[in-house]
N, C-alpha and C. Protein backbone atom coordinates (compact mmCIF):
# COMPACT_ATOMS: atom_id res chain seq x y z
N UNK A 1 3.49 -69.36 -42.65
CA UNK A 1 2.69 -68.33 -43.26
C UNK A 1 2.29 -67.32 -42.19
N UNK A 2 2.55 -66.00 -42.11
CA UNK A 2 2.04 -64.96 -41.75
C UNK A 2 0.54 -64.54 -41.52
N UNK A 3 -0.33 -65.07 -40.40
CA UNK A 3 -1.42 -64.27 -40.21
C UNK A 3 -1.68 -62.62 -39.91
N UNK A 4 -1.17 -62.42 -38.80
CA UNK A 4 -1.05 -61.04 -38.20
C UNK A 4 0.32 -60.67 -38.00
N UNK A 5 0.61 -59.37 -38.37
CA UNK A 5 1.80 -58.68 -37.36
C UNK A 5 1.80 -57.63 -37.06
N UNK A 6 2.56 -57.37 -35.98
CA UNK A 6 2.39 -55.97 -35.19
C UNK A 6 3.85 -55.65 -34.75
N UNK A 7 4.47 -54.72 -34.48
CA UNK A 7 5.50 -54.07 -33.64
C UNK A 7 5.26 -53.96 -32.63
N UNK A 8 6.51 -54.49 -31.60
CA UNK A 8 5.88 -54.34 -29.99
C UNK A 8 7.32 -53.46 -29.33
N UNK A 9 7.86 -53.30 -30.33
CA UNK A 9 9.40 -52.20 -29.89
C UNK A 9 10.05 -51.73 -31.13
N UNK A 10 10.51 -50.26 -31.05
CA UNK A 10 11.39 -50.42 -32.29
C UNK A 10 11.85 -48.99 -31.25
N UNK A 11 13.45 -48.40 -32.08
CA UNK A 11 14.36 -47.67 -31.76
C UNK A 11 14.82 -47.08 -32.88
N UNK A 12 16.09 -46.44 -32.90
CA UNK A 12 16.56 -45.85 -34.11
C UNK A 12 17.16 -46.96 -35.07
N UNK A 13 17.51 -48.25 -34.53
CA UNK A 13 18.48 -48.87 -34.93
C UNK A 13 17.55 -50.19 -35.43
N UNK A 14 16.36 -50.79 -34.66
CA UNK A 14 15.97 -52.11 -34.60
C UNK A 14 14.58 -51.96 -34.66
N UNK A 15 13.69 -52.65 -34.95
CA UNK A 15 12.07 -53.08 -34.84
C UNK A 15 12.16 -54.52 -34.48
N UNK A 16 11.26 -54.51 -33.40
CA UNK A 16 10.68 -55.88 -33.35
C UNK A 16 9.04 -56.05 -33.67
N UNK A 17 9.06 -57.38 -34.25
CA UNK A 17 7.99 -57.70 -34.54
C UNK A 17 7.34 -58.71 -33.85
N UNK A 18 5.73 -58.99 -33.62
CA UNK A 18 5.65 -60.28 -33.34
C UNK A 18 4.84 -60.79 -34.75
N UNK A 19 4.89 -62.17 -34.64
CA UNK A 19 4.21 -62.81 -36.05
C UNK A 19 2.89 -64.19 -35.44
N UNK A 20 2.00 -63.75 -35.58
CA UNK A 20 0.78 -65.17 -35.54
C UNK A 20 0.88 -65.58 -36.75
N UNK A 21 1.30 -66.98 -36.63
CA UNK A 21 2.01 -67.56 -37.95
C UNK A 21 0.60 -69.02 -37.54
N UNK A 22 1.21 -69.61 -39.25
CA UNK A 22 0.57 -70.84 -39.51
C UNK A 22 2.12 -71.47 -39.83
N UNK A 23 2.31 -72.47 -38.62
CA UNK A 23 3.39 -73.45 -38.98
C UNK A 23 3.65 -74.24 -40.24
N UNK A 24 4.93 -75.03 -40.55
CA UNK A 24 4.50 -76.15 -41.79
C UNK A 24 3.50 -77.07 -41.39
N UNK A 25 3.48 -77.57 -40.59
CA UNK A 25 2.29 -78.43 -40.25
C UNK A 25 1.16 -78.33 -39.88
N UNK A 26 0.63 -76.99 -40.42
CA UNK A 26 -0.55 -76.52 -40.40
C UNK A 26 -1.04 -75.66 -39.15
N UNK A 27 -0.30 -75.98 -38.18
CA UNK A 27 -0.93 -75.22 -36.41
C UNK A 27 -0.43 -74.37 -36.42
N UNK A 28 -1.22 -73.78 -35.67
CA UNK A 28 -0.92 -72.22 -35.27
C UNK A 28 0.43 -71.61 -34.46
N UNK A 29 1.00 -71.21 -34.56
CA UNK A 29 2.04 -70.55 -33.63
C UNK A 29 2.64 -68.84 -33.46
N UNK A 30 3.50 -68.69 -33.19
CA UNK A 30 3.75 -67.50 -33.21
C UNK A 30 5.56 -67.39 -33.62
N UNK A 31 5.63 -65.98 -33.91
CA UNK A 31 7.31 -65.83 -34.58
C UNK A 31 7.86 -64.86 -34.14
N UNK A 32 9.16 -64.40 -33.59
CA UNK A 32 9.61 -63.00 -33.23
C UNK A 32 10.79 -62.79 -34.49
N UNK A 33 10.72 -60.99 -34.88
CA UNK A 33 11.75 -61.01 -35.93
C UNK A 33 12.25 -59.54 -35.52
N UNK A 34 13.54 -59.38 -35.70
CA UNK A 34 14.19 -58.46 -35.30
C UNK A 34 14.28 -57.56 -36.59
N UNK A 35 14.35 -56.79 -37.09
CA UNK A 35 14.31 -55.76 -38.27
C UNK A 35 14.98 -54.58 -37.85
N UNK A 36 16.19 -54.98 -38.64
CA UNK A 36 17.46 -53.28 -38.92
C UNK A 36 17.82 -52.67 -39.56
N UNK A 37 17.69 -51.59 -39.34
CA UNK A 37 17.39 -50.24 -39.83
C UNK A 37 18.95 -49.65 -40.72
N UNK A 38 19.86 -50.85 -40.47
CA UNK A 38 21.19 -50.43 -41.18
C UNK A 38 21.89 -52.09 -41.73
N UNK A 39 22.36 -52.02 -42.35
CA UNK A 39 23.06 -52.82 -43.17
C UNK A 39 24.20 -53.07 -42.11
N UNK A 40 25.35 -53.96 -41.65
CA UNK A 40 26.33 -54.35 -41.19
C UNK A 40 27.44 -54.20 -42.40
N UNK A 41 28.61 -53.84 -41.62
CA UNK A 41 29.68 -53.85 -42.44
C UNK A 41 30.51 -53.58 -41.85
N UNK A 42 32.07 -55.08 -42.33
CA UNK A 42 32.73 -55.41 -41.79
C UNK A 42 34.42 -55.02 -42.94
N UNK A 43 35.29 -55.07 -42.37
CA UNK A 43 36.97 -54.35 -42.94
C UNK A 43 37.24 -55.29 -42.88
N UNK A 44 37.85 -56.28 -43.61
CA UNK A 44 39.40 -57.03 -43.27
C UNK A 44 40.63 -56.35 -43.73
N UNK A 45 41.12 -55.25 -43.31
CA UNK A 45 42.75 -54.70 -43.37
C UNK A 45 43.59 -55.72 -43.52
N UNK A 46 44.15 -55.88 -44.59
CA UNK A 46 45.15 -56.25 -44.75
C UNK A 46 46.35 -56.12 -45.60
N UNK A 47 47.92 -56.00 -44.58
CA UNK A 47 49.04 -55.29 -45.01
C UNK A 47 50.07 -56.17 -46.08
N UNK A 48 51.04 -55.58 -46.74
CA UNK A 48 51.50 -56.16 -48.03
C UNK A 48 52.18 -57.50 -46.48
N UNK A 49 52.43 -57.17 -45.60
CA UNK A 49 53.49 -58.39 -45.15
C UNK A 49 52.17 -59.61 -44.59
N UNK A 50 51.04 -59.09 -44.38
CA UNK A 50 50.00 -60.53 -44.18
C UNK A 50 49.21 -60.23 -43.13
N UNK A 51 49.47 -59.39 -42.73
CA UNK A 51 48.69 -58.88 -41.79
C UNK A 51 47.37 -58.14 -41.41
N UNK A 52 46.64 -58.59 -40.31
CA UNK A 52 45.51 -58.06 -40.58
C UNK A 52 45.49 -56.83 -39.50
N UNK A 53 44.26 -56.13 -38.53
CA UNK A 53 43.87 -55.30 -37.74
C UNK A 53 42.93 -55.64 -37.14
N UNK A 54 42.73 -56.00 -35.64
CA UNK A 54 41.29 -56.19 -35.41
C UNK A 54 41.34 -55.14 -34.26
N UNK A 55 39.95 -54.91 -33.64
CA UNK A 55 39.36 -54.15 -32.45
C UNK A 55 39.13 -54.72 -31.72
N UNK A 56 39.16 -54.67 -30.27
CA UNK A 56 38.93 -55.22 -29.19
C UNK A 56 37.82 -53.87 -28.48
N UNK A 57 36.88 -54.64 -28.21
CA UNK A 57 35.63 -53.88 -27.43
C UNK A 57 34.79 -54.60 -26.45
N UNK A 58 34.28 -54.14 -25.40
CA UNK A 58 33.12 -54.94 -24.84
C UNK A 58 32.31 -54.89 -25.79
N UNK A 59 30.93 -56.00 -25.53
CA UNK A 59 29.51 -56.11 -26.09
C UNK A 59 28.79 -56.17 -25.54
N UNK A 60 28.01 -55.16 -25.12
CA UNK A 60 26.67 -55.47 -23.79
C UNK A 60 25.73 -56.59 -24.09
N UNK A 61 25.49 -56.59 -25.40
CA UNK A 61 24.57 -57.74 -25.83
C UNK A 61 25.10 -58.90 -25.20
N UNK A 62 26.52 -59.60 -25.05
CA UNK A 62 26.96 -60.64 -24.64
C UNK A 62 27.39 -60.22 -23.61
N UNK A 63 28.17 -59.48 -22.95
CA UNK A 63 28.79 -58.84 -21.78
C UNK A 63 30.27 -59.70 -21.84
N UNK A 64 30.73 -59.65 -23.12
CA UNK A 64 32.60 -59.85 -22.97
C UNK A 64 32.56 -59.16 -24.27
N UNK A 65 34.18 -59.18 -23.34
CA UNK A 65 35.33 -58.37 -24.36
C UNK A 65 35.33 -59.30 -25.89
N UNK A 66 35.03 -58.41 -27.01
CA UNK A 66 35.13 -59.03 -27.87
C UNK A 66 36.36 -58.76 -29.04
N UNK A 67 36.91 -59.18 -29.97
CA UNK A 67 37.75 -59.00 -30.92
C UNK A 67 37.11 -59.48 -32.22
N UNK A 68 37.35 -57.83 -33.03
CA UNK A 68 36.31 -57.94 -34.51
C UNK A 68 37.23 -57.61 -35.84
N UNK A 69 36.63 -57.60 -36.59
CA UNK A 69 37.51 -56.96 -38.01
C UNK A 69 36.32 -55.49 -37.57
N UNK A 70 37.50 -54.60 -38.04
CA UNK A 70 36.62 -53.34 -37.88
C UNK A 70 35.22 -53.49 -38.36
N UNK A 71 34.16 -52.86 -38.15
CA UNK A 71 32.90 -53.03 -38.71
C UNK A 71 31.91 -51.76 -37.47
N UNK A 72 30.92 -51.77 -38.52
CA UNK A 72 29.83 -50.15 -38.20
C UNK A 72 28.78 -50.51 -38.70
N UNK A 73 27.68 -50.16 -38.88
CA UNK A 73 26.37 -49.60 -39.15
C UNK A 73 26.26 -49.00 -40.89
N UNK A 74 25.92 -49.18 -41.46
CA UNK A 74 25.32 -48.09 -42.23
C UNK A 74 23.99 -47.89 -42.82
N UNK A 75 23.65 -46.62 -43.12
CA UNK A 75 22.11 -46.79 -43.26
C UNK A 75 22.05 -47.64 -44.69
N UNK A 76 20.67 -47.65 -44.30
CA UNK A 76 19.94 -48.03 -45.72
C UNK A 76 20.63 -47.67 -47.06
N UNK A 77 20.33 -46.38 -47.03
CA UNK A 77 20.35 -45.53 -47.64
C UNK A 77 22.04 -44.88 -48.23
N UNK A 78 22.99 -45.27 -47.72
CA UNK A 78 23.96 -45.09 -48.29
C UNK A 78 24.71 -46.11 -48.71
N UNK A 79 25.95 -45.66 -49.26
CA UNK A 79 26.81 -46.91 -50.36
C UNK A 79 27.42 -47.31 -49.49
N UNK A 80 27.31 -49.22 -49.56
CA UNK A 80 28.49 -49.96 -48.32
C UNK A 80 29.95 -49.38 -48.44
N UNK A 81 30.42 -49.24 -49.43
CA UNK A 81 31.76 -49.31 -49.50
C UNK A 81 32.62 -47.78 -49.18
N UNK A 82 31.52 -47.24 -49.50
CA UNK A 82 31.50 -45.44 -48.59
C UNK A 82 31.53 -45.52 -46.97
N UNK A 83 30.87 -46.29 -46.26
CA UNK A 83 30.92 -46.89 -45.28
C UNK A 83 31.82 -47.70 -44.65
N UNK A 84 32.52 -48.52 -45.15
CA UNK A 84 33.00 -49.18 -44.80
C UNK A 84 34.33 -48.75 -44.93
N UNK A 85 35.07 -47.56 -45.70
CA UNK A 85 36.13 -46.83 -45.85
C UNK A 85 36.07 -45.51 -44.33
N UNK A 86 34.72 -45.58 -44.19
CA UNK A 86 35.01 -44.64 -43.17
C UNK A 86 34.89 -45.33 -41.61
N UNK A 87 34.39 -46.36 -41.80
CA UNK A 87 34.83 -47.48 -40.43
C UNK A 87 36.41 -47.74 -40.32
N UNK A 88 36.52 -48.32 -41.23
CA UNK A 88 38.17 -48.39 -41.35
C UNK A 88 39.27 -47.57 -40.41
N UNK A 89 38.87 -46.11 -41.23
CA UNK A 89 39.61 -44.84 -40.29
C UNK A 89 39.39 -44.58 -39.27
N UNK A 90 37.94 -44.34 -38.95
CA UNK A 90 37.52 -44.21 -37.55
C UNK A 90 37.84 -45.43 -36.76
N UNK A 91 37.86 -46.89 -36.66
CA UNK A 91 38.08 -47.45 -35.60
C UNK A 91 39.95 -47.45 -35.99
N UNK A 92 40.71 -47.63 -37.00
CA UNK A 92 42.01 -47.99 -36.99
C UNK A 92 42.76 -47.24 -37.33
N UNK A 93 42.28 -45.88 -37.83
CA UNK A 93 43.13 -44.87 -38.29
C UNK A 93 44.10 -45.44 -40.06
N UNK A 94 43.12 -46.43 -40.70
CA UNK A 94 43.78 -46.90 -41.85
C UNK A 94 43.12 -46.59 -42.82
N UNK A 95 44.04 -46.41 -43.91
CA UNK A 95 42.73 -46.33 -45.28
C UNK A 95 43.60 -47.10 -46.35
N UNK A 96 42.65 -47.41 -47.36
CA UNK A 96 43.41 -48.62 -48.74
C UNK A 96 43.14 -48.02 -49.43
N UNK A 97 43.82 -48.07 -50.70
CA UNK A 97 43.82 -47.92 -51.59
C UNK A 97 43.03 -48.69 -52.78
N UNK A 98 43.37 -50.12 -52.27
CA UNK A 98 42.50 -51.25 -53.13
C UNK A 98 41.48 -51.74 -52.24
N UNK A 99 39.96 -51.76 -52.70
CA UNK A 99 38.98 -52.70 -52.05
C UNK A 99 38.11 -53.53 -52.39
N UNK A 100 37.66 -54.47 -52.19
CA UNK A 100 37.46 -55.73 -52.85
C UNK A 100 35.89 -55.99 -52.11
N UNK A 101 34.64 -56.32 -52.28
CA UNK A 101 33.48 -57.05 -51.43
C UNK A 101 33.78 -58.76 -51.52
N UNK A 102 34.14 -58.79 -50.48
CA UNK A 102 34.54 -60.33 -50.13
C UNK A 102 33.44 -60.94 -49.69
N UNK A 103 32.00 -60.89 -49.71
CA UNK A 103 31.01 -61.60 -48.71
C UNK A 103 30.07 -60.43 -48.83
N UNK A 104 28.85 -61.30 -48.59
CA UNK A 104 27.57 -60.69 -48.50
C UNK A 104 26.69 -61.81 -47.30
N UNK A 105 26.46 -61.45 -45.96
CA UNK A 105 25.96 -62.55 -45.47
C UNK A 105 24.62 -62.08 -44.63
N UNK A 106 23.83 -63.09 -44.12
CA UNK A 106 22.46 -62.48 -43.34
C UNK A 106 23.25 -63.20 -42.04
N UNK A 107 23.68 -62.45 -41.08
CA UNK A 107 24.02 -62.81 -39.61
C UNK A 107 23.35 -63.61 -38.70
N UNK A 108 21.87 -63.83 -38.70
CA UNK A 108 21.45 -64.86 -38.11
C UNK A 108 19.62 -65.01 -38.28
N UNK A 109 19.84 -65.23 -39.73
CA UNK A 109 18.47 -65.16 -40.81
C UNK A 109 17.04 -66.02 -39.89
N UNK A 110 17.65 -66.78 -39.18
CA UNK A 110 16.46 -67.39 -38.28
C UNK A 110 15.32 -66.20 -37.45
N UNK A 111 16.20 -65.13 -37.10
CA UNK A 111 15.46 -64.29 -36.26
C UNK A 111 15.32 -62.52 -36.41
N UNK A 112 16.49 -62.61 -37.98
CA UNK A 112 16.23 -61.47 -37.83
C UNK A 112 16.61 -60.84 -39.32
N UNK A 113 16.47 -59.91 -39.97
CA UNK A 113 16.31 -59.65 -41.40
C UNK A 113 17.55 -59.23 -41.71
N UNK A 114 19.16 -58.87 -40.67
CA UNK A 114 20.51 -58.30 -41.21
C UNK A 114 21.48 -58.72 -41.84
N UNK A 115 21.44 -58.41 -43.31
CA UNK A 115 22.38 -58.36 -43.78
C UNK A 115 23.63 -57.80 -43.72
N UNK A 116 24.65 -58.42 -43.91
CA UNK A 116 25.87 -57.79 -43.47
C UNK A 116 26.82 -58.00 -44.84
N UNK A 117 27.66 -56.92 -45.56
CA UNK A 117 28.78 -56.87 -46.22
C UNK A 117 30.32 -56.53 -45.74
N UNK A 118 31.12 -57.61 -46.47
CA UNK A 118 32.47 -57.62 -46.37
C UNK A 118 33.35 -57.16 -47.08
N UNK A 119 34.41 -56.32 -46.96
CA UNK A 119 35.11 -55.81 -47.79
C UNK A 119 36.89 -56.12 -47.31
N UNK A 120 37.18 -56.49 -48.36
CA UNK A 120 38.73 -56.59 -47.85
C UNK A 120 39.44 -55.02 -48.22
N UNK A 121 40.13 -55.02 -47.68
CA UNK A 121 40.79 -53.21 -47.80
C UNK A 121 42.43 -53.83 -47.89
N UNK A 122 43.29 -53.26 -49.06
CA UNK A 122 44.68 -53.89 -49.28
C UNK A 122 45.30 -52.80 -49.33
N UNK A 123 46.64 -52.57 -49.45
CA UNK A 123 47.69 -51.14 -49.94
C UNK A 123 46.78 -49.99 -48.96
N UNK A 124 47.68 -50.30 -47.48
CA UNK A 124 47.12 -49.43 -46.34
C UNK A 124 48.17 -48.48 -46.28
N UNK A 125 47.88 -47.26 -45.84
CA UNK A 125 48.42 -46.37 -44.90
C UNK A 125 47.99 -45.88 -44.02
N UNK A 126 48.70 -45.90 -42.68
CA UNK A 126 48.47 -45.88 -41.33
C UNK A 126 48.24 -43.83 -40.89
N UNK A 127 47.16 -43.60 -40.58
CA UNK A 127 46.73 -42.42 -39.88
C UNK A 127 46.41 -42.53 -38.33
N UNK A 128 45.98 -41.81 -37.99
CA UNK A 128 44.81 -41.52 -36.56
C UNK A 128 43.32 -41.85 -36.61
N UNK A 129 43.55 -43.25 -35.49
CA UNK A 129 42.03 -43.35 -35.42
C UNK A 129 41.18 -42.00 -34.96
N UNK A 130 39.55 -42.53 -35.59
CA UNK A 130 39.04 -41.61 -34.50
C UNK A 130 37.54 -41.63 -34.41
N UNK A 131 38.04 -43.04 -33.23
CA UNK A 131 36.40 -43.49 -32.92
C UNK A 131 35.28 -42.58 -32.57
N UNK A 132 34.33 -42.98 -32.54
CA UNK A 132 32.99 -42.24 -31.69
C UNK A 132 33.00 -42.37 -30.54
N UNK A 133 32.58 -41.24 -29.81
CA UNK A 133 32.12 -41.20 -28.34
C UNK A 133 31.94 -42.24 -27.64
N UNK A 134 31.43 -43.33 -27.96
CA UNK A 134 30.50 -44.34 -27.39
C UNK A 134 31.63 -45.62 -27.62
N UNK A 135 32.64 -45.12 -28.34
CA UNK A 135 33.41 -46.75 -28.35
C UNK A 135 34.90 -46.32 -27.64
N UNK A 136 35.08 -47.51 -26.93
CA UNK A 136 36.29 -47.43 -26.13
C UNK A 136 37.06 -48.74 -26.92
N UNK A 137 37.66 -48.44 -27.89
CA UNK A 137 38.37 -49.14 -28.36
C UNK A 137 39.92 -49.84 -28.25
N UNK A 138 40.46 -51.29 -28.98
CA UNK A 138 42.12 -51.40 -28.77
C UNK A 138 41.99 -51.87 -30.21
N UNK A 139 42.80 -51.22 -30.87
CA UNK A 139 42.96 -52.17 -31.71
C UNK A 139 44.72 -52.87 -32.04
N UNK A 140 44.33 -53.89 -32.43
CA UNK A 140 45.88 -55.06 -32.65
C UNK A 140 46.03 -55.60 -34.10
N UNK A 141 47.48 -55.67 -34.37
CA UNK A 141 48.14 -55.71 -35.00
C UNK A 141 47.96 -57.32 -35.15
N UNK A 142 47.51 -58.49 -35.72
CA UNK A 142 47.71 -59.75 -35.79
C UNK A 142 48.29 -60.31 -37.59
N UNK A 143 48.88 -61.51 -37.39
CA UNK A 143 48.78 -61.77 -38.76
C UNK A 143 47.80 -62.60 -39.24
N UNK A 144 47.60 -62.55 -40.28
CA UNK A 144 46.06 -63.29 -40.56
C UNK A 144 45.81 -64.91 -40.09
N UNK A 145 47.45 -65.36 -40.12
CA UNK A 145 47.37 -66.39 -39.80
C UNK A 145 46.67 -67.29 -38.22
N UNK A 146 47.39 -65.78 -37.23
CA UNK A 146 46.73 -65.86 -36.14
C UNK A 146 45.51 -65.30 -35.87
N UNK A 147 44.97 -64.65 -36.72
CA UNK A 147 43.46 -64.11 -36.48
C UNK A 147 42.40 -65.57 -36.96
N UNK A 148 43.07 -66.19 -37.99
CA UNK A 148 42.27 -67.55 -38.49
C UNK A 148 42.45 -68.31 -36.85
N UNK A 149 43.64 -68.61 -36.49
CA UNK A 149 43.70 -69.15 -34.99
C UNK A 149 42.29 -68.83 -33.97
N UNK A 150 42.34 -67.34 -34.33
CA UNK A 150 41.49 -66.61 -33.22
C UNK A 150 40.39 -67.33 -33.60
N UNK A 151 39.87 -67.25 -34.46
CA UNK A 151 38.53 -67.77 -34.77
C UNK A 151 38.22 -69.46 -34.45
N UNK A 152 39.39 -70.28 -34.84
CA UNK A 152 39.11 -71.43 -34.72
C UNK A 152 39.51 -72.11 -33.51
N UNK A 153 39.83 -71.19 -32.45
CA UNK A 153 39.83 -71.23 -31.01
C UNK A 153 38.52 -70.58 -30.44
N UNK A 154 37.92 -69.99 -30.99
CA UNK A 154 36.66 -69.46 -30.66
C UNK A 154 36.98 -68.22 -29.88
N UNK A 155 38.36 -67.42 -29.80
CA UNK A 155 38.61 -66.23 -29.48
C UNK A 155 38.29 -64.78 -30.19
N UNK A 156 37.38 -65.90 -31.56
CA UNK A 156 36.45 -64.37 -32.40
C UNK A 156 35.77 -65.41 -32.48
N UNK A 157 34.46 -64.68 -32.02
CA UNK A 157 33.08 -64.99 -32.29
C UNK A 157 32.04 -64.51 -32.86
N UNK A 158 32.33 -63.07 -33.38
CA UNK A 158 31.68 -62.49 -34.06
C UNK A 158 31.30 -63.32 -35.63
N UNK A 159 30.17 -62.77 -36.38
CA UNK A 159 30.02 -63.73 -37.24
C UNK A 159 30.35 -62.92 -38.58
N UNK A 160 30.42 -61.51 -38.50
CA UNK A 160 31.49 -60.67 -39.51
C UNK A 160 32.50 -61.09 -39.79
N UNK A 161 32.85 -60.89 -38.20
CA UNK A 161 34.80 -61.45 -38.43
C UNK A 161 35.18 -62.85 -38.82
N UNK A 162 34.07 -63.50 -38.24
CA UNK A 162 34.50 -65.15 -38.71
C UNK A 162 34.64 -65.02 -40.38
N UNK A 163 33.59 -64.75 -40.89
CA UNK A 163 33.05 -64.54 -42.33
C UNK A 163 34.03 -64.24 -42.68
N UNK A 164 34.59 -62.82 -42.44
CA UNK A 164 35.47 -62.26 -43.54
C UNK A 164 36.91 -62.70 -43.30
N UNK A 165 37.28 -63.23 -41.90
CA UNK A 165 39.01 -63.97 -41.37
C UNK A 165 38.66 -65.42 -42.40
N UNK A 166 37.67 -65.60 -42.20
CA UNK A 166 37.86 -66.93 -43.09
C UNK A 166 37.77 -67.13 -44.65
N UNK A 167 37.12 -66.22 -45.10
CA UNK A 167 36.96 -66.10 -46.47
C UNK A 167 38.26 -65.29 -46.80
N UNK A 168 39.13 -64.37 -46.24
CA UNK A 168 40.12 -63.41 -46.71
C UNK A 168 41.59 -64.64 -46.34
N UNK A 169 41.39 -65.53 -45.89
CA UNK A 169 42.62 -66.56 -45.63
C UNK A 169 42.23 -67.60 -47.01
N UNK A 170 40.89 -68.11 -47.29
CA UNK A 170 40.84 -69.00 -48.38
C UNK A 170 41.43 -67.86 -49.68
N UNK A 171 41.02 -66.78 -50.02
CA UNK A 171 41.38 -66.02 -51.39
C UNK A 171 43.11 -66.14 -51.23
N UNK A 172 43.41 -65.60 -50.14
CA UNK A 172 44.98 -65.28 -50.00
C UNK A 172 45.75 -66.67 -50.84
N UNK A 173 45.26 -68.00 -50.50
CA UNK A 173 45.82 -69.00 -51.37
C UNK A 173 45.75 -69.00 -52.45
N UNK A 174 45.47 -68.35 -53.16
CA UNK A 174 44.96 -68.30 -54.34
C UNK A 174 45.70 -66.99 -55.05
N UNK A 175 46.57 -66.06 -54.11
CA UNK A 175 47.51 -65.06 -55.19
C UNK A 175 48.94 -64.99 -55.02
């Protein structure tokens, strides 16, 4: 239970909170909660032959090179799937024709309020990426089969990409 809270940081992107809480067992303690200002949203591209697309980027938060299903930010305030068509292009230079919300997940609900949506993107055609300033991107060509690899080698760790490589390999059995 929530006694007091206050903000002790926030940015364009994040608030932190602290919380003087009443534990389950009645004592007093305290809580930190992270609060974001945008929704998560993640692409699984994938081509009629099985194939998926991922990005390769550093992460300062962790400090390694990471490998993702495309994925961005979007506000509050606008439509995921408007979003998530324009992540697509900008990190891979792809767009679908067919798109599907494969997943709706909270990324790590213990500490922090973000929800994140998944969209599978099918019947691609290949354009020009064209990332933002701030991202130094690679992106690769894998088949889904080896992107499920990636994950269950722990060579994706992201919890988008896990989500949506793993949920877009269970549907695939199924058409």
């Amino acid at each position: 239970q929530k006694v007091a809270s206050r903000t002790v940081y926030e940015n364009a992107w994040i608030e932190v909170q602290h919380h003087d809480v009443i534990n389950p067992s009645g004592g007093e303690g305290i809580y930190g909660q992270v609060n974001f200002k945008n929704l998560a949203i993640g692409v699984v591209p994938l081509d009629a032959d099985g194939n998926t697309y991922l990005v390769g980027q550093h992460r300062l938060p962790i400090d390694e090179y990471s490998w993702e299903i495309p994925e961005g930010g979007c506000p509050m305030n606008e439509d995921p799937l408007s979003r998530a068509k324009r992540e697509l292009l900008e990190e891979t230079g792809l767009r679908a024709e067919k798109w599907t919300q494969i997943s709706k997940i909270h990324t790590s609900n213990s500490v922090c309020n973000e929800t994140g949506y998944i969209f599978l993107a099918e019947e691609l055609t290949e354009g020009t990426a064209e990332p933002e300033e701030t991202e130094d991107l690679v992106v690769r060509k894998v088949s889904l089969e080896e992107a499920f690899a990636m994950v269950m080698n722990d060579e994706i760790t992201d919890s988008l990409s896990i989500a949506g490589i793993l949920k877009t390999r269970e549907l695939r059995k199924f058409v």
